[in-house]
C-alpha atoms as a PDB file:
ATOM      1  CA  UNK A   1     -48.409  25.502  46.400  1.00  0.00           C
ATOM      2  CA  UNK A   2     -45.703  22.748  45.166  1.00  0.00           C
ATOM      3  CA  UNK A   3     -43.664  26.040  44.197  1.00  0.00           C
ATOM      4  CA  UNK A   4     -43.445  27.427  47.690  1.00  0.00           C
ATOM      5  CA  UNK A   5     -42.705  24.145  49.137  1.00  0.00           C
ATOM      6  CA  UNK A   6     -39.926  24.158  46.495  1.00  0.00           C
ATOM      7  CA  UNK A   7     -38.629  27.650  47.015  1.00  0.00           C
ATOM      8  CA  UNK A   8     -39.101  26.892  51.204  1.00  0.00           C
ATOM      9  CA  UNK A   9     -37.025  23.724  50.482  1.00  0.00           C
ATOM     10  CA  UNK A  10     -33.580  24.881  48.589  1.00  0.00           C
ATOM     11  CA  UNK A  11     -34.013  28.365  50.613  1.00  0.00           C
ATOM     12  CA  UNK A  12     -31.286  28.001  53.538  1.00  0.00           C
ATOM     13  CA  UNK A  13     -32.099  29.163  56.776  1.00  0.00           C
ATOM     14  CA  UNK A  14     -29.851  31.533  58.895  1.00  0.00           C
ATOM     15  CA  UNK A  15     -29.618  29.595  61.514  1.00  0.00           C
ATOM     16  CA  UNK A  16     -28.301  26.306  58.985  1.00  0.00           C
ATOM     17  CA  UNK A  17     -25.932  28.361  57.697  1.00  0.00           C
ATOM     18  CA  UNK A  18     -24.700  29.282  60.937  1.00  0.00           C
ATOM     19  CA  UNK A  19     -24.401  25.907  61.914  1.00  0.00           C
ATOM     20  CA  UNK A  20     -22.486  24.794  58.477  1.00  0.00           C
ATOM     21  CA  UNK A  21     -20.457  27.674  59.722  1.00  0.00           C
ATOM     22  CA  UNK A  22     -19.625  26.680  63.279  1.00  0.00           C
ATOM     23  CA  UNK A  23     -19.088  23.375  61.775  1.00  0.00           C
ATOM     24  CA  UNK A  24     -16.507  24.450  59.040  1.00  0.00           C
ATOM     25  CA  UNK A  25     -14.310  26.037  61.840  1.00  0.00           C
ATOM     26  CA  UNK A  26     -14.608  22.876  64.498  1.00  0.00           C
ATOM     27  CA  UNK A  27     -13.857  20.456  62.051  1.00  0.00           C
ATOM     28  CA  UNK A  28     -10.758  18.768  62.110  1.00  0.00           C
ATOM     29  CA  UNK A  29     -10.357  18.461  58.228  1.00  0.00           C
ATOM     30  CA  UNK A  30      -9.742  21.236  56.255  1.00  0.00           C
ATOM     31  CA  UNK A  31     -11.626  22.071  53.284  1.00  0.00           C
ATOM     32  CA  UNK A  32     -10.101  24.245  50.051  1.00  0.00           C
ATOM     33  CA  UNK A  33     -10.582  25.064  46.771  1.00  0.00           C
ATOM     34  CA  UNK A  34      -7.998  26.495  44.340  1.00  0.00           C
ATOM     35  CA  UNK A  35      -7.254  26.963  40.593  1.00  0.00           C
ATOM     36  CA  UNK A  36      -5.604  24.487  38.695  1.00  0.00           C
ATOM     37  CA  UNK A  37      -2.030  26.302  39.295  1.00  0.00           C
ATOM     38  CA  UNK A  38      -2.869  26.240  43.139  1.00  0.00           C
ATOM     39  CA  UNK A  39      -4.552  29.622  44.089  1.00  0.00           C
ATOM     40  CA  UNK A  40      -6.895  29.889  46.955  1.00  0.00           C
ATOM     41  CA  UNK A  41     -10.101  30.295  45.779  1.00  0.00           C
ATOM     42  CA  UNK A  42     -11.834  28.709  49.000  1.00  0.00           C
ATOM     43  CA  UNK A  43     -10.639  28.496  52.373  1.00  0.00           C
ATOM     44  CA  UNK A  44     -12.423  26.978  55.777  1.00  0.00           C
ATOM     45  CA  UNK A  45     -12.950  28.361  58.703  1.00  0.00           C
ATOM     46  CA  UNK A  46     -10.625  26.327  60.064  1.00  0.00           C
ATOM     47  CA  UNK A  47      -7.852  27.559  58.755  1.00  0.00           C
ATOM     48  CA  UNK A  48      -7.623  30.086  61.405  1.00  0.00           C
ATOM     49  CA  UNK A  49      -7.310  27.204  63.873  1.00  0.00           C
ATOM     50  CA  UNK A  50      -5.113  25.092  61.978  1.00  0.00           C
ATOM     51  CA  UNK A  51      -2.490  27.187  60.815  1.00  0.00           C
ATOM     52  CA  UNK A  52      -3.098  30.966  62.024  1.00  0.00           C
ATOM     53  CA  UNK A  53      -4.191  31.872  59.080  1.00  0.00           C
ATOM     54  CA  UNK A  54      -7.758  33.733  58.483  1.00  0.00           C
ATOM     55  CA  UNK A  55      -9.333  32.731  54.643  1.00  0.00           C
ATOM     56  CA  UNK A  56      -9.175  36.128  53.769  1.00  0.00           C
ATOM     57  CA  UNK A  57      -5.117  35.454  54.020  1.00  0.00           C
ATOM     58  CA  UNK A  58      -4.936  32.831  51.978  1.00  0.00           C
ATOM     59  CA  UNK A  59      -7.544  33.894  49.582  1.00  0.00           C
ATOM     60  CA  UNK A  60      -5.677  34.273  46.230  1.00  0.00           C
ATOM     61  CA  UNK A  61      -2.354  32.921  47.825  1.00  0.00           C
ATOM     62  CA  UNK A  62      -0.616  29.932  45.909  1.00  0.00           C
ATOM     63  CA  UNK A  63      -0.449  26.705  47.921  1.00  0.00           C
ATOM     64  CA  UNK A  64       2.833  25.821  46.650  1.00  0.00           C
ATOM     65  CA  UNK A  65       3.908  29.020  48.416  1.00  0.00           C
ATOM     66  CA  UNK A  66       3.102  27.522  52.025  1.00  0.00           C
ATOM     67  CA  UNK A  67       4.422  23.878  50.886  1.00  0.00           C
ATOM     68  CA  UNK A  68       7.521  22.810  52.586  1.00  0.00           C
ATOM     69  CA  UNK A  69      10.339  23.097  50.159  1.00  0.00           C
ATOM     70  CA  UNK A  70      11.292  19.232  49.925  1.00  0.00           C
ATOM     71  CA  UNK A  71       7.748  18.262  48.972  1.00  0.00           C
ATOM     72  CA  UNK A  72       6.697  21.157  46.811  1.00  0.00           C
ATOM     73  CA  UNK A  73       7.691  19.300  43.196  1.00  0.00           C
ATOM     74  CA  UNK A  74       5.444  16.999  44.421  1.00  0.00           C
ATOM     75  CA  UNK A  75       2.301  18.510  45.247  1.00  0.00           C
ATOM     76  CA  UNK A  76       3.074  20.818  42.250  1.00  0.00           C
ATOM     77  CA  UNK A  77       3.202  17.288  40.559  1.00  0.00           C
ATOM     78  CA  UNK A  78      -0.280  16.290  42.313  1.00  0.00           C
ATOM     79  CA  UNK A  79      -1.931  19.190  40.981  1.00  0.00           C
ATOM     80  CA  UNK A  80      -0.808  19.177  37.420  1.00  0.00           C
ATOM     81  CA  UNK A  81      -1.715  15.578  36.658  1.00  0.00           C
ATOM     82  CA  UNK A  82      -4.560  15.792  39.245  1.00  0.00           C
ATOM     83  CA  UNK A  83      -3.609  12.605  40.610  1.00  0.00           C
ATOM     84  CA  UNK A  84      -6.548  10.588  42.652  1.00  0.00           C
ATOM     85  CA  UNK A  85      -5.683   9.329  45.392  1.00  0.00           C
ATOM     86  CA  UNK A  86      -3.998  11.432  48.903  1.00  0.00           C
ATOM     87  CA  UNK A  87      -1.045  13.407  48.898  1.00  0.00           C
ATOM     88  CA  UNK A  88       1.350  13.892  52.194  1.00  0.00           C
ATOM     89  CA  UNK A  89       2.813  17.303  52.329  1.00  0.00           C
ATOM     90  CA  UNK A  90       4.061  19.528  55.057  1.00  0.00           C
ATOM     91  CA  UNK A  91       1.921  23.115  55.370  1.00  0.00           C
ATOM     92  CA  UNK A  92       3.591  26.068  56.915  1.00  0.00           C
ATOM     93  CA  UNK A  93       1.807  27.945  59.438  1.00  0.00           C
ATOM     94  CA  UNK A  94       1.837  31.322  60.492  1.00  0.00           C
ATOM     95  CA  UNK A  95       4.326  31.114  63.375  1.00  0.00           C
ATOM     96  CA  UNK A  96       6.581  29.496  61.010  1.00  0.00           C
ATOM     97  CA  UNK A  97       6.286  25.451  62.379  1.00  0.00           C
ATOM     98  CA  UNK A  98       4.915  23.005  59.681  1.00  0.00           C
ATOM     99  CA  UNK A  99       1.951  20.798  59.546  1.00  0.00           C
ATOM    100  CA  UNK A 100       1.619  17.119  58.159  1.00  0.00           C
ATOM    101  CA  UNK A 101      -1.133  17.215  55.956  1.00  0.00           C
ATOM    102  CA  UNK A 102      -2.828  14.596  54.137  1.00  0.00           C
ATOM    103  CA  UNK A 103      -5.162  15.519  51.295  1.00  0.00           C
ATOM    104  CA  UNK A 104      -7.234  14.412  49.043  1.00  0.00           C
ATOM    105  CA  UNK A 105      -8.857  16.191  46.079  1.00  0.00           C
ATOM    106  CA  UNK A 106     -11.612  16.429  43.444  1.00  0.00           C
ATOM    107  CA  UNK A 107     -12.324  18.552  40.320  1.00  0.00           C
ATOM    108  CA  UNK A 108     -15.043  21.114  40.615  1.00  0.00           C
ATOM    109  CA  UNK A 109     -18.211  21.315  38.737  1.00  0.00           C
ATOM    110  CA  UNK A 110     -16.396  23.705  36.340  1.00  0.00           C
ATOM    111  CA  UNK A 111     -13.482  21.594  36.616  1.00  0.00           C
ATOM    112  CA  UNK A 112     -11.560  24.539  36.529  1.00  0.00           C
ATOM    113  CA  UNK A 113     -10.699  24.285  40.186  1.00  0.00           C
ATOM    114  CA  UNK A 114      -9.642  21.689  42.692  1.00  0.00           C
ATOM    115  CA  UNK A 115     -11.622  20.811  45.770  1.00  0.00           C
ATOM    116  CA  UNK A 116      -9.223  19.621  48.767  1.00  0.00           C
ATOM    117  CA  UNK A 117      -9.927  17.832  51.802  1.00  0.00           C
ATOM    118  CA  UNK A 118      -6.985  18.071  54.263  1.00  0.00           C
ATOM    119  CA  UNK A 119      -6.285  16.611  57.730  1.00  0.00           C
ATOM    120  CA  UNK A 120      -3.717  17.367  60.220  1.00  0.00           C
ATOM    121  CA  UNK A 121      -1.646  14.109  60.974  1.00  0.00           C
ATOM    122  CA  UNK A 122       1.091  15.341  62.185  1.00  0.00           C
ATOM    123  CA  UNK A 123       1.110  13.738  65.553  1.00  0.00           C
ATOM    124  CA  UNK A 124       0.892  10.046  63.433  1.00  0.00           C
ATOM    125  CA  UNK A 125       3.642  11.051  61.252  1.00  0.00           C
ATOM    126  CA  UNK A 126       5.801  11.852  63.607  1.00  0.00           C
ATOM    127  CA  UNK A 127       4.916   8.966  65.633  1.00  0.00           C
ATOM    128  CA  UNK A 128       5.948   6.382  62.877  1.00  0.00           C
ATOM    129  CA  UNK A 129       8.961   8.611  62.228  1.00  0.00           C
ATOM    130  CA  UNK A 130      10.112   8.113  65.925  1.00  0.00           C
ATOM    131  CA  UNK A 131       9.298   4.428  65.624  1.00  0.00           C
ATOM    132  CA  UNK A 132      11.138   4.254  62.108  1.00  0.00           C
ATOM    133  CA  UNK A 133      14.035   5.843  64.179  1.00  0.00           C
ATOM    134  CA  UNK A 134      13.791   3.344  67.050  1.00  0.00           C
ATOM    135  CA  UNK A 135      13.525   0.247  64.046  1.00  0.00           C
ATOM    136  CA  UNK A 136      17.388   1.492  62.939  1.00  0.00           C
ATOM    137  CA  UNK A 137      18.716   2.011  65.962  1.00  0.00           C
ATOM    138  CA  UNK A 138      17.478  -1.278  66.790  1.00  0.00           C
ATOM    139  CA  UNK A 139      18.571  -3.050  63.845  1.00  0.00           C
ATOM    140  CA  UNK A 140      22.013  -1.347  63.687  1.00  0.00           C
ATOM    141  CA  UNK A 141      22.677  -2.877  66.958  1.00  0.00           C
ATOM    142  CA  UNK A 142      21.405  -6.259  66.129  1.00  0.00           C
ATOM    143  CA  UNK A 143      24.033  -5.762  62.669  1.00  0.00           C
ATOM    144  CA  UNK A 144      26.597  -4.638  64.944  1.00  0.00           C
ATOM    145  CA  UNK A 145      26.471  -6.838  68.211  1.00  0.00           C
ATOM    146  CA  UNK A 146      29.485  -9.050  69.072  1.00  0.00           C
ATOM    147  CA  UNK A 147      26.666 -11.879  69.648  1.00  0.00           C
ATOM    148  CA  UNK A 148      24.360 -13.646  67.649  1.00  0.00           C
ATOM    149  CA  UNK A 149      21.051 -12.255  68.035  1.00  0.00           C
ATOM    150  CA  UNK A 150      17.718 -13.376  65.855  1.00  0.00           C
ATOM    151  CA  UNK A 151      14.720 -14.284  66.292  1.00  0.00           C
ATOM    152  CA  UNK A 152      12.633 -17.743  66.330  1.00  0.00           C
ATOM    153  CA  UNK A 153       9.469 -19.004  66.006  1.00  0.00           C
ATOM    154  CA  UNK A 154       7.830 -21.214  68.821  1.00  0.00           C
ATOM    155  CA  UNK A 155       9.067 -24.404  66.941  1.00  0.00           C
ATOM    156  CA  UNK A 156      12.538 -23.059  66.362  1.00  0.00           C
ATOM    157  CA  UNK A 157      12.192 -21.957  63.012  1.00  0.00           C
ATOM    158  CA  UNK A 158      14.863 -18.943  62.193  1.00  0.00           C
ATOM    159  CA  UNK A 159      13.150 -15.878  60.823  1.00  0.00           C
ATOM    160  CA  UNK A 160      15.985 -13.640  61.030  1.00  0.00           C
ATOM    161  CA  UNK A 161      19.364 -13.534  62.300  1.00  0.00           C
ATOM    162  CA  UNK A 162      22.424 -10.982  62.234  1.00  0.00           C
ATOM    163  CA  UNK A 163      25.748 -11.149  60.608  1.00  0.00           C
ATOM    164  CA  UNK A 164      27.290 -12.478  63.371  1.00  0.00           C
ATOM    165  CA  UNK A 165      25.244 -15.521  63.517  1.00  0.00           C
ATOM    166  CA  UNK A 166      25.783 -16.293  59.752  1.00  0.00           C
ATOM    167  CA  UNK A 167      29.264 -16.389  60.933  1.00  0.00           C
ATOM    168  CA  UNK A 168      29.095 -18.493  63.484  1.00  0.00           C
ATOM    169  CA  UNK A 169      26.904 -21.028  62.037  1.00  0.00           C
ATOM    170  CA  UNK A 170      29.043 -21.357  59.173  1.00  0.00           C
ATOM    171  CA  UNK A 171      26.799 -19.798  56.470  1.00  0.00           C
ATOM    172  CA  UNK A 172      27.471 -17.895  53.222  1.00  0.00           C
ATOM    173  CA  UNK A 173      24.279 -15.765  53.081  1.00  0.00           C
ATOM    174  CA  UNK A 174      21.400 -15.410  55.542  1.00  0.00           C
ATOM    175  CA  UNK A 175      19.057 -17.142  52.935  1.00  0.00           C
ATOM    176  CA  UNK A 176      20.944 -20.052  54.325  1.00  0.00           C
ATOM    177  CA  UNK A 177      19.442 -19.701  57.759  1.00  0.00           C
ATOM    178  CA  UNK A 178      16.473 -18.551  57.697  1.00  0.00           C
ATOM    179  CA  UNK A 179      13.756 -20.934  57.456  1.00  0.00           C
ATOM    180  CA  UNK A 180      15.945 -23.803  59.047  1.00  0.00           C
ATOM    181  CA  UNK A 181      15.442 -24.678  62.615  1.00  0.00           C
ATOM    182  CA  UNK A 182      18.157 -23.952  65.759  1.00  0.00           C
ATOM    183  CA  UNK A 183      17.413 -28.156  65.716  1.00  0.00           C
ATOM    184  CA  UNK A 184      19.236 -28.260  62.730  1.00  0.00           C
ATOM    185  CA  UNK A 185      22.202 -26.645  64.424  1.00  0.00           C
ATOM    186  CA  UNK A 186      22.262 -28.164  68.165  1.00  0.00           C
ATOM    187  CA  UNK A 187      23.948 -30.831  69.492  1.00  0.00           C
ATOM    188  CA  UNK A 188      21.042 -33.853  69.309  1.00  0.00           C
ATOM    189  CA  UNK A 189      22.023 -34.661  72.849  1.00  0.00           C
ATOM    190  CA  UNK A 190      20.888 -31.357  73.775  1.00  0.00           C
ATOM    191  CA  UNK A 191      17.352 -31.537  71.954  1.00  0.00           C
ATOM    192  CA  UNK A 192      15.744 -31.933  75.575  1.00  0.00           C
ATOM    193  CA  UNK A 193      17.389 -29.652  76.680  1.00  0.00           C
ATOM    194  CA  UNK A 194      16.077 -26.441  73.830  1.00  0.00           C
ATOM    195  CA  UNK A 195      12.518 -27.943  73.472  1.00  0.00           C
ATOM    196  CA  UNK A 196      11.788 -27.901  77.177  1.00  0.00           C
ATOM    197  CA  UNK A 197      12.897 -24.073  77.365  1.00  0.00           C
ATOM    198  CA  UNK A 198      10.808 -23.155  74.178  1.00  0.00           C
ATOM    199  CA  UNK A 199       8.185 -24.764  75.201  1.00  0.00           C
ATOM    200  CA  UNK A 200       8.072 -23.355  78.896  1.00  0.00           C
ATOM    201  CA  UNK A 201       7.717 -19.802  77.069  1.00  0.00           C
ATOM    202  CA  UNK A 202       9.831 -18.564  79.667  1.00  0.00           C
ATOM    203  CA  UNK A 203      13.206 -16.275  79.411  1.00  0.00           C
ATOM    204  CA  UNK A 204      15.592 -19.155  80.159  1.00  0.00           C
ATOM    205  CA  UNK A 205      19.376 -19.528  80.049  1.00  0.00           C
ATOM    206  CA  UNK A 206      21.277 -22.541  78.875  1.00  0.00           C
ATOM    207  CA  UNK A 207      24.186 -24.028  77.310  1.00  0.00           C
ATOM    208  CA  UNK A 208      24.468 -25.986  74.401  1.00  0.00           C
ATOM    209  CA  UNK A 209      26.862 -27.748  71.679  1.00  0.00           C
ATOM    210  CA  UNK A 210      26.340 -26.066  68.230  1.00  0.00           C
ATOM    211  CA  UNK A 211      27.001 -27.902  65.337  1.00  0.00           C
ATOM    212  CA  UNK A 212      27.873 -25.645  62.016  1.00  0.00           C
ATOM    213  CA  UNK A 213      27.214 -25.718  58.631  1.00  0.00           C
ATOM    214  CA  UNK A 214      30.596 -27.153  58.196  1.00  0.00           C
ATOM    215  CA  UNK A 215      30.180 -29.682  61.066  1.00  0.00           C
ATOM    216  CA  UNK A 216      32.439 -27.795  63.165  1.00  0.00           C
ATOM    217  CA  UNK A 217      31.467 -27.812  66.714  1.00  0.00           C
ATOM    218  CA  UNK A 218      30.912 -24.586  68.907  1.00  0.00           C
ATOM    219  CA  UNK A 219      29.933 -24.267  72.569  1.00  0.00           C
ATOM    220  CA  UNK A 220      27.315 -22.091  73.180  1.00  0.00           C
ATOM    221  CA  UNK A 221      25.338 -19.777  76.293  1.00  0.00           C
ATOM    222  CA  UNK A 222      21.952 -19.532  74.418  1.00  0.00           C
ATOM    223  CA  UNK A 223      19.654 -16.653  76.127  1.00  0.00           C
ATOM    224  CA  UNK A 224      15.636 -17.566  74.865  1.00  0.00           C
ATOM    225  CA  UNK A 225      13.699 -14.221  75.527  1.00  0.00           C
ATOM    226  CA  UNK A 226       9.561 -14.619  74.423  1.00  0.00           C
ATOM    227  CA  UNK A 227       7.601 -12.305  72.538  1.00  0.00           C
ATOM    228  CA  UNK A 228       5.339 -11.195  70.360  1.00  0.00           C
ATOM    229  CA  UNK A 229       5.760 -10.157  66.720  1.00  0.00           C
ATOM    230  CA  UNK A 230       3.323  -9.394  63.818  1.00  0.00           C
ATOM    231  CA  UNK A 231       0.790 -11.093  66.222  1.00  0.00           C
ATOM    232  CA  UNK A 232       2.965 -14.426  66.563  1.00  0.00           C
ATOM    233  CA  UNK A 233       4.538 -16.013  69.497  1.00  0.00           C
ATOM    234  CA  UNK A 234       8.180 -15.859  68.825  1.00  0.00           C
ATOM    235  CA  UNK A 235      11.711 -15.885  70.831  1.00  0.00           C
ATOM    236  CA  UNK A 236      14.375 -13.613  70.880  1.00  0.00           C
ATOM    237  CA  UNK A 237      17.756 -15.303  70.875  1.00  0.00           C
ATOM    238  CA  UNK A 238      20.815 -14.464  71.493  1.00  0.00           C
ATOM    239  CA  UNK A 239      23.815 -16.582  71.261  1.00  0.00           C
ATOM    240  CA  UNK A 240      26.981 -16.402  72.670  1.00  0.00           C
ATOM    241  CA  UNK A 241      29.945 -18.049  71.292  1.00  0.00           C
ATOM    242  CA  UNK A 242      32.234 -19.687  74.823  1.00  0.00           C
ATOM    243  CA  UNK A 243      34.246 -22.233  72.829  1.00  0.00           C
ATOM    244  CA  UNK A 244      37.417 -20.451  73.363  1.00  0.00           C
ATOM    245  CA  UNK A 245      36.216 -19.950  76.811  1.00  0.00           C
ATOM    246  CA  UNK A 246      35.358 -23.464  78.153  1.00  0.00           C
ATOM    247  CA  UNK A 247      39.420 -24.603  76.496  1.00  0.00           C
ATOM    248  CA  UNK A 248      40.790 -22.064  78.241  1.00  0.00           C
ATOM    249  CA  UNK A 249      38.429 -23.149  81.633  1.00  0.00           C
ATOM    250  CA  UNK A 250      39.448 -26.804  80.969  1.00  0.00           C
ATOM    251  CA  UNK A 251      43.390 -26.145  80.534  1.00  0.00           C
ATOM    252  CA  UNK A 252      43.197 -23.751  83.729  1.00  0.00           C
ATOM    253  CA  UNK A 253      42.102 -27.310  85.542  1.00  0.00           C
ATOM    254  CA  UNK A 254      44.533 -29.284  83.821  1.00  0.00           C
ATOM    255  CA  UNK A 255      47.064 -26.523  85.164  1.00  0.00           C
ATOM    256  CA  UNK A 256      45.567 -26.918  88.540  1.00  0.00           C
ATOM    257  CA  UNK A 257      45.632 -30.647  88.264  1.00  0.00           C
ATOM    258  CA  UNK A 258      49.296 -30.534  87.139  1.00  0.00           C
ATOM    259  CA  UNK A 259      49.981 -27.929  89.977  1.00  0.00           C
ATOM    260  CA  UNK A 260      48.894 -30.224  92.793  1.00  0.00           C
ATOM    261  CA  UNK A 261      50.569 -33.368  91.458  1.00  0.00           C
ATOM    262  CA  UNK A 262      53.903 -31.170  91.693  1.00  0.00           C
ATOM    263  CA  UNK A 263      53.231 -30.262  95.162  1.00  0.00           C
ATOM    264  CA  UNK A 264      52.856 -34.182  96.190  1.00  0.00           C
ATOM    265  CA  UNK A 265      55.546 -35.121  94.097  1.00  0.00           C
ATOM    266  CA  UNK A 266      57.681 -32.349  95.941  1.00  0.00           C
ATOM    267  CA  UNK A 267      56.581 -33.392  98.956  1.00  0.00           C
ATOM    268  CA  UNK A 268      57.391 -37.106  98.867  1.00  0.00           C
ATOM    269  CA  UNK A 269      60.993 -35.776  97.035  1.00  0.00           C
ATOM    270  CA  UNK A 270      61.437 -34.426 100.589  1.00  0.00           C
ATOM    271  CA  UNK A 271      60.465 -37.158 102.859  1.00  0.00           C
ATOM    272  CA  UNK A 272      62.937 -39.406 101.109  1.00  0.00           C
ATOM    273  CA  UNK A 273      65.218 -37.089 100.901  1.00  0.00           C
ATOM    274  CA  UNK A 274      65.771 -36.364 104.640  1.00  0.00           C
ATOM    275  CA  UNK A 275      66.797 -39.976 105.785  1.00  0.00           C
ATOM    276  CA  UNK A 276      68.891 -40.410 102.843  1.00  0.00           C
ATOM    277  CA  UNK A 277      71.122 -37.459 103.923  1.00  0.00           C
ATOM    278  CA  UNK A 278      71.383 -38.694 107.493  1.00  0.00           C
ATOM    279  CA  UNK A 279      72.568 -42.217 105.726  1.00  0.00           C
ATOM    280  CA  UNK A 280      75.148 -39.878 103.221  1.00  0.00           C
ATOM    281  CA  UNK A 281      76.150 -38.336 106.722  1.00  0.00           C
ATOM    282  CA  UNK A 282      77.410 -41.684 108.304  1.00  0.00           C
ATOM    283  CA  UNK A 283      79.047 -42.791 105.135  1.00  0.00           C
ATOM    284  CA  UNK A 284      81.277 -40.003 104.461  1.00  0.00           C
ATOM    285  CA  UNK A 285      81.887 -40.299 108.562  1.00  0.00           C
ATOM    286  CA  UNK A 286      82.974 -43.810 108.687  1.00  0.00           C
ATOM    287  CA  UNK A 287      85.264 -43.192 105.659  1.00  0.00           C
ATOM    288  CA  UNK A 288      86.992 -40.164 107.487  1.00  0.00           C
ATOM    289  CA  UNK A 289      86.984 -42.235 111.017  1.00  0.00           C
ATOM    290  CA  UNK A 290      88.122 -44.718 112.603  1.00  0.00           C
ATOM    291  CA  UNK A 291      85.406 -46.958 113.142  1.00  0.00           C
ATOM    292  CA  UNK A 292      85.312 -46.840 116.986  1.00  0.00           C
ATOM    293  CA  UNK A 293      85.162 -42.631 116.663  1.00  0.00           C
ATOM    294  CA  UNK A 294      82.280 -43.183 114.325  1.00  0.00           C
ATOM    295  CA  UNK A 295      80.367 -45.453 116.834  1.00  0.00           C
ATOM    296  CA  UNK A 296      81.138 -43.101 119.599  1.00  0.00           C
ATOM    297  CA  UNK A 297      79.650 -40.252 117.456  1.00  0.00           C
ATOM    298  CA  UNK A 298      76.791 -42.227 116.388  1.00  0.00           C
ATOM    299  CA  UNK A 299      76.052 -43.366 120.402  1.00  0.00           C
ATOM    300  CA  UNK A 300      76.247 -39.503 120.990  1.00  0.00           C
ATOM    301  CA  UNK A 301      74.303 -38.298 118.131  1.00  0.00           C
ATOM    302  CA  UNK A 302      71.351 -40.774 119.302  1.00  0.00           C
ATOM    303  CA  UNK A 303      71.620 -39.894 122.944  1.00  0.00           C
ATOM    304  CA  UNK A 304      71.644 -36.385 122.253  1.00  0.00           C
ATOM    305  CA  UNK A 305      68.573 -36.029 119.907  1.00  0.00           C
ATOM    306  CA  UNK A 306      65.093 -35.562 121.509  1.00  0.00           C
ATOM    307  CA  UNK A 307      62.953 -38.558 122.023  1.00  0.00           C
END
């Protein structure tokens, strides 16, 4: 009796074995065995979905031989010192494209063969690589922009800035920076002003007097933009330099200023200067006439001009 119930109890069914089947080929990892110098001795279902190919194809079939060329020293590697742990490797299907795969492995019973558990994750991979991608574009700009640009905690605290900004506060390496506080380098009349826009958490606009490492003094358009990084509130700031600017705005008034005090002073020039010619008139008269032809001249001169 307890032998039938044994023999009943490691005899599979049909119907479980078509169920481990239909399970093999749904399932999103991929499960292989191969010798120790990578030939298929095992092969999922799956396969068929995954890559094109039936197991019967890849029975026998080295994996190396479907590896992607730039990471076949390394799975070669993976296999030969049967590294624990998961491998990344690119698989190439039967229409030619390639896979992401990340495996995993195990020794057989025998441990003459290698049991691996693969997933596709090539939609992740290519994900971070596209975010990697946007990370050095981003930062190239940053490196490369005209303007200061970093980025600040909620108490002012520098966490990182761009070349530019070294240079403008005066700094030798960004070790210098980061870690201080825009305090440290702002005008102390203008405190007010930088606390109330950091703490208002809103994208503000205004300008302030910098104050370098070398206690020269810059003007500044500071742009605070809020946002959130590695889960902290944080500012992005950028920093434009207006020095040269604001003394070339302030001698454009003093021209102005200069300009307008010329135009009175010209003005005046020519209200004295119009009775002193009719006085130069009647002086160089009387000394060419007699004196009773200059009085008749002047008598007709006065009688003849309008009212």
């Amino acid at each position: 009796m307890i032998k039938e119930e044994c023999q009943q109890a490691y005899t599979p069914d049909i119907k479980d074995l078509h169920d481990i089947s239909l399970a093999l080929i749904n399932a999103k990892d991929f499960f292989s065995s191969h010798t120790l110098d990578g030939r298929f001795t095992y092969a999922a279902p799956s396969s068929n979905t995954l890559f094109g190919y039936t197991p019967a194809e890849l029975y026998d079939q080295s994996i190396f031989s479907f590896c992607h060329p730039l990471d076949q020293e390394k799975l070669e590697h993976y296999f030969s010192s049967f590294q624990s742990g998961e491998i990344l490797f690119r698989f190439r299907r039967k229409e030619g494209d390639y896979l992401w795969l990340e495996s995993s492995c195990t020794k057989g019973p025998s441990h003459t063969e290698i049991m691996l558990i693969s997933r596709d994750v090539t939609r992740r991979v290519n994900r971070e690589e596209k975010l990697k991608e946007h990370q050095k574009r981003d930062r190239l700009f940053l490196e490369h922009s005209k303007d200061t640009m970093g980025i600040i905690t909620k108490n002012g605290v520098w966490t990182y800035i761009n070349e530019q900004g070294k240079k403008l506060m005066g700094a030798t390496s960004f070790d210098e920076i980061v870690g201080t506080s825009l305090y440290d380098y702002t005008d102390p009349k203008d405190y007010k002003l930088l606390q109330e826009s950091l703490d208002s958490r809103d994208s503000s606009d205004l300008e302030i007097s910098l104050i370098r490492k070398d206690n020269d003094s810059k003007r500044a358009e500071v742009q605070l933009i809020p946002t959130v990084f590695k889960n902290r509130d944080v500012s992005l700031v950028i920093i434009k330099d207006i020095t040269e600017q604001r003394k070339t705005e302030d001698q454009l008034q003093v021209a102005e200023k200069l300009s307008v005090i010329g135009q009175m002073a010209a003005g005046i020039a020519h209200e004295i200067r119009n009775p002193l010619t009719a006085i130069k008139g009647f002086t160089q008269l009387l000394s060419e006439h007699p004196a009773e032809e200059a009085e008749d001249y002047a008598k007709s001169s006065w009688t003849s001009s309008p009212a």
